[in-house]
N, C-alpha and C. Protein backbone atom coordinates (compact mmCIF):
# COMPACT_ATOMS: atom_id res chain seq x y z
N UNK A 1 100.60 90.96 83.86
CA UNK A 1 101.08 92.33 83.71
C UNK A 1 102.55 92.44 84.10
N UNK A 2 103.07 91.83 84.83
CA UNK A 2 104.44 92.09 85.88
C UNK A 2 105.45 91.16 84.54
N UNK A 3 104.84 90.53 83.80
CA UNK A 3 105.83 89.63 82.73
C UNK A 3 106.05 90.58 82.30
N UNK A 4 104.90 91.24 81.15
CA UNK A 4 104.90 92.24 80.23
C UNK A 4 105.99 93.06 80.34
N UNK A 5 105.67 93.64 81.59
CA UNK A 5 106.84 94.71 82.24
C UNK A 5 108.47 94.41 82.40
N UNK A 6 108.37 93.23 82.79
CA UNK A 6 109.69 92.76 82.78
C UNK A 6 110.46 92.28 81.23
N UNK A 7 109.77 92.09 80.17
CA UNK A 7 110.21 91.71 78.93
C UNK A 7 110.14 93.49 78.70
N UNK A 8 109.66 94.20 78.66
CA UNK A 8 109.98 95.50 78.50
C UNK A 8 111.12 96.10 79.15
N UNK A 9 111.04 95.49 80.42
CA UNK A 9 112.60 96.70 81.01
C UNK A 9 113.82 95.75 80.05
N UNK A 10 113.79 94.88 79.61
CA UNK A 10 114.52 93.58 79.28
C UNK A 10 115.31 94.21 77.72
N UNK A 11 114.65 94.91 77.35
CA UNK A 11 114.85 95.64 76.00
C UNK A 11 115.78 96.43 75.70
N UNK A 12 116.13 96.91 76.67
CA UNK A 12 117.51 97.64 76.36
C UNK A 12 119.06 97.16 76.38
N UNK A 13 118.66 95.95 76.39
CA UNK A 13 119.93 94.76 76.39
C UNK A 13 119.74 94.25 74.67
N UNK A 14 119.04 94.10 74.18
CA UNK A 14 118.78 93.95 72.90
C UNK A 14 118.94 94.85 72.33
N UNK A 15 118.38 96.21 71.97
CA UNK A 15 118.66 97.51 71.72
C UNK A 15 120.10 97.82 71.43
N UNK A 16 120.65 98.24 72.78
CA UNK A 16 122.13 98.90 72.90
C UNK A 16 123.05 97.31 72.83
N UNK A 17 122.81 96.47 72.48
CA UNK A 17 123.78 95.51 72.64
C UNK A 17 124.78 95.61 71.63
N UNK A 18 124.75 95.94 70.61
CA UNK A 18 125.44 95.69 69.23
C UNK A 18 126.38 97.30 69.29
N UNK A 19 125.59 98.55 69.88
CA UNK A 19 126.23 99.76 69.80
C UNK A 19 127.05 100.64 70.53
N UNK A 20 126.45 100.27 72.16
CA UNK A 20 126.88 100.51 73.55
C UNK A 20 127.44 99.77 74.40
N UNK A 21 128.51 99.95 74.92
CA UNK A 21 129.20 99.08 75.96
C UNK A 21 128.34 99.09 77.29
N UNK A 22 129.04 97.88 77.55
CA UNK A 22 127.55 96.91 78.79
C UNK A 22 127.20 97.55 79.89
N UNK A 23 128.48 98.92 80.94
CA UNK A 23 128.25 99.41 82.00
C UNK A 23 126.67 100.03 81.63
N UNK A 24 126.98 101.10 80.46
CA UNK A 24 125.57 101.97 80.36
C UNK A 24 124.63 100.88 79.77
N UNK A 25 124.23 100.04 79.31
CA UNK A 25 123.14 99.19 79.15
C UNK A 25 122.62 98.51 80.77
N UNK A 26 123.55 98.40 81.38
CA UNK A 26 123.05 97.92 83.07
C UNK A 26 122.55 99.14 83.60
N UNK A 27 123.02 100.26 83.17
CA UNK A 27 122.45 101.58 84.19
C UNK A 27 121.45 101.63 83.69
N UNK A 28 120.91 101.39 82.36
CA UNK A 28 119.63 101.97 81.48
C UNK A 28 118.65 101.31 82.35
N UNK A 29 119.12 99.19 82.07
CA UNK A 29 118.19 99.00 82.95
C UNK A 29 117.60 99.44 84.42
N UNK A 30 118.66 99.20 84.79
CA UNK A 30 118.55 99.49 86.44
C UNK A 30 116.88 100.98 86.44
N UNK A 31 117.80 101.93 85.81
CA UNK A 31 116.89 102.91 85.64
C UNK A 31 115.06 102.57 85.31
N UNK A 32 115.13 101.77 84.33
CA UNK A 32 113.76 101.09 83.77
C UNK A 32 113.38 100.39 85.15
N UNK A 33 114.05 99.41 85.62
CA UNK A 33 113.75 98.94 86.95
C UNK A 33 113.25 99.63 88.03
N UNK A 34 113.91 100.54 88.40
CA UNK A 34 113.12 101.89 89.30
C UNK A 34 112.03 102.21 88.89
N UNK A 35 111.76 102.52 87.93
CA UNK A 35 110.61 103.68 87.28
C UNK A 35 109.67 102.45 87.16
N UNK A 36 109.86 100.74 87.22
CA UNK A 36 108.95 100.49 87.72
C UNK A 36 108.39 99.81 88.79
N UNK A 37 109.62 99.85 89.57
CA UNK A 37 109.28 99.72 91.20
C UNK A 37 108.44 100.80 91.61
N UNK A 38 108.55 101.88 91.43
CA UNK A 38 107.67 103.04 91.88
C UNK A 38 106.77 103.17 91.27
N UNK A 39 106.20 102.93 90.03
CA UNK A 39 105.04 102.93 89.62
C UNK A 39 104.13 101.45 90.37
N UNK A 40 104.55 100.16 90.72
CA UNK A 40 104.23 99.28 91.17
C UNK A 40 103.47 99.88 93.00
N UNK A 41 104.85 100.47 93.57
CA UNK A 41 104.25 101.21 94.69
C UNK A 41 103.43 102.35 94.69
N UNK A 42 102.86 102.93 93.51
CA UNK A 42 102.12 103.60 93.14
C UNK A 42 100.83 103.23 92.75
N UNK A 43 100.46 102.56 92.28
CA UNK A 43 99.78 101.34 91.49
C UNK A 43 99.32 100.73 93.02
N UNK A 44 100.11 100.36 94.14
CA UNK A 44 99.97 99.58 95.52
C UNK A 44 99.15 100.24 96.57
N UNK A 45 99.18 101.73 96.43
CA UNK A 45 98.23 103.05 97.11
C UNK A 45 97.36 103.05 96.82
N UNK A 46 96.97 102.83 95.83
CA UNK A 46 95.68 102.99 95.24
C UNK A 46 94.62 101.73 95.40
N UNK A 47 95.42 100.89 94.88
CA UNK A 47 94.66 99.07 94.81
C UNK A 47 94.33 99.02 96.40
N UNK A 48 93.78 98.10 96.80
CA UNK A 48 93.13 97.76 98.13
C UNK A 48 93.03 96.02 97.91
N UNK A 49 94.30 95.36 98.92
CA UNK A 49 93.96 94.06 98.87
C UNK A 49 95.32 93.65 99.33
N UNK A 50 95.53 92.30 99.88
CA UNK A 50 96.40 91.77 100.39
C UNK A 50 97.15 91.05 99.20
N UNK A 51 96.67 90.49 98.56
CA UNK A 51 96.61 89.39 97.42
C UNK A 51 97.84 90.49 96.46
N UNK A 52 96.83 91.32 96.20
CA UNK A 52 98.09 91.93 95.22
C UNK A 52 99.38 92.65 95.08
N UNK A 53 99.31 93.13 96.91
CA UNK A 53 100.52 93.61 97.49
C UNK A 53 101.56 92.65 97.64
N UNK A 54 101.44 91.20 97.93
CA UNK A 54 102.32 90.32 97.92
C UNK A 54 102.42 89.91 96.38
N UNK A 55 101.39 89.70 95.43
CA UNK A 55 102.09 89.90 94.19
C UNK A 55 103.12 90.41 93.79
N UNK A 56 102.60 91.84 94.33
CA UNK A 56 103.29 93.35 93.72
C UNK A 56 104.96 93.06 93.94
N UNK A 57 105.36 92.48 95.69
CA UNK A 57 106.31 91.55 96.23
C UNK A 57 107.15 90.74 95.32
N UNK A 58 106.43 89.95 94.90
CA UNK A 58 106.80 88.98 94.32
C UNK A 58 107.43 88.96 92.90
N UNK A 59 106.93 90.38 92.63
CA UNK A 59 107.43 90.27 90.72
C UNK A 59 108.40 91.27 90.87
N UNK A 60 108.49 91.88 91.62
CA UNK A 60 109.98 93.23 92.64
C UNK A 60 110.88 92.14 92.34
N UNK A 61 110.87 90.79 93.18
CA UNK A 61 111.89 89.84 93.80
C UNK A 61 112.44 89.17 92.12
N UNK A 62 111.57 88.96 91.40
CA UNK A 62 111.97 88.35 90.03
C UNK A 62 112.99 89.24 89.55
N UNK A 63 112.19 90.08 89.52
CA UNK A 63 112.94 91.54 88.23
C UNK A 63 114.15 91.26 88.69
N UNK A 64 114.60 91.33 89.81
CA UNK A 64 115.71 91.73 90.74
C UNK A 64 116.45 90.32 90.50
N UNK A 65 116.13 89.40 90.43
CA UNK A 65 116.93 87.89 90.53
C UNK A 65 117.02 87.84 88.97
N UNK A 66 116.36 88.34 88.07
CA UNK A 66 116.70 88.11 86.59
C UNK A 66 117.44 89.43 85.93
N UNK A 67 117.21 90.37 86.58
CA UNK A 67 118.64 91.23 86.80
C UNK A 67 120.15 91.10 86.51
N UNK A 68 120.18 90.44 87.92
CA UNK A 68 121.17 89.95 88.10
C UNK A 68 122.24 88.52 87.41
N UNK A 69 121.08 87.96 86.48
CA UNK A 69 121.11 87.06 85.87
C UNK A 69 121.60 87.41 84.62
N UNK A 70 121.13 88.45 84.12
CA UNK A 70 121.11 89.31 82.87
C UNK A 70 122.72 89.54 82.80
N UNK A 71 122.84 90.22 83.93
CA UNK A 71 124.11 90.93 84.02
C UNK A 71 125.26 89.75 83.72
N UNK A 72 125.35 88.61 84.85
CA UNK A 72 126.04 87.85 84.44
C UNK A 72 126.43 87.31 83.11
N UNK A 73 124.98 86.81 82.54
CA UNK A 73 125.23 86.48 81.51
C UNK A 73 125.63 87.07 80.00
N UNK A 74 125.74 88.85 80.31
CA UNK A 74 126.20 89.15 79.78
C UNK A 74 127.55 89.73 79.91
């Protein structure tokens, strides 16, 4: 699920690439990024388990390191 999500926030670099200059394509993401950090901590209230809270952790830490990756490389 946390891939899925991340090839989705990933989309607006493909999208606006050809039409929009790069500052507002980083804000779009960023934005997509939030909306699903908080649905993740939303999603984290509800679930009951150790296992998936450090998941939940763990795919935060990606988004965020391929982010930043994104950016560079573009």
């Amino acid at each position: 699920m946390g891939v899925y999500l991340l090839l989705f926030a990933f989309t607006p670099y493909i999208i606006f690439n050809y039409k929009v200059k790069f500052p507002t394509i980083i804000v779009v993401q960023r934005a997509l990024l939030k909306k699903m950090w908080i649905r993740s901590k939303r999603l984290k209230k509800i679930r009951i388990g150790r296992s998936e809270k450090t998941k939940n952790k763990k795919d935060r830490a990606f988004a965020k390191k391929s982010e930043r990756g994104l950016q560079l490389y573009f």
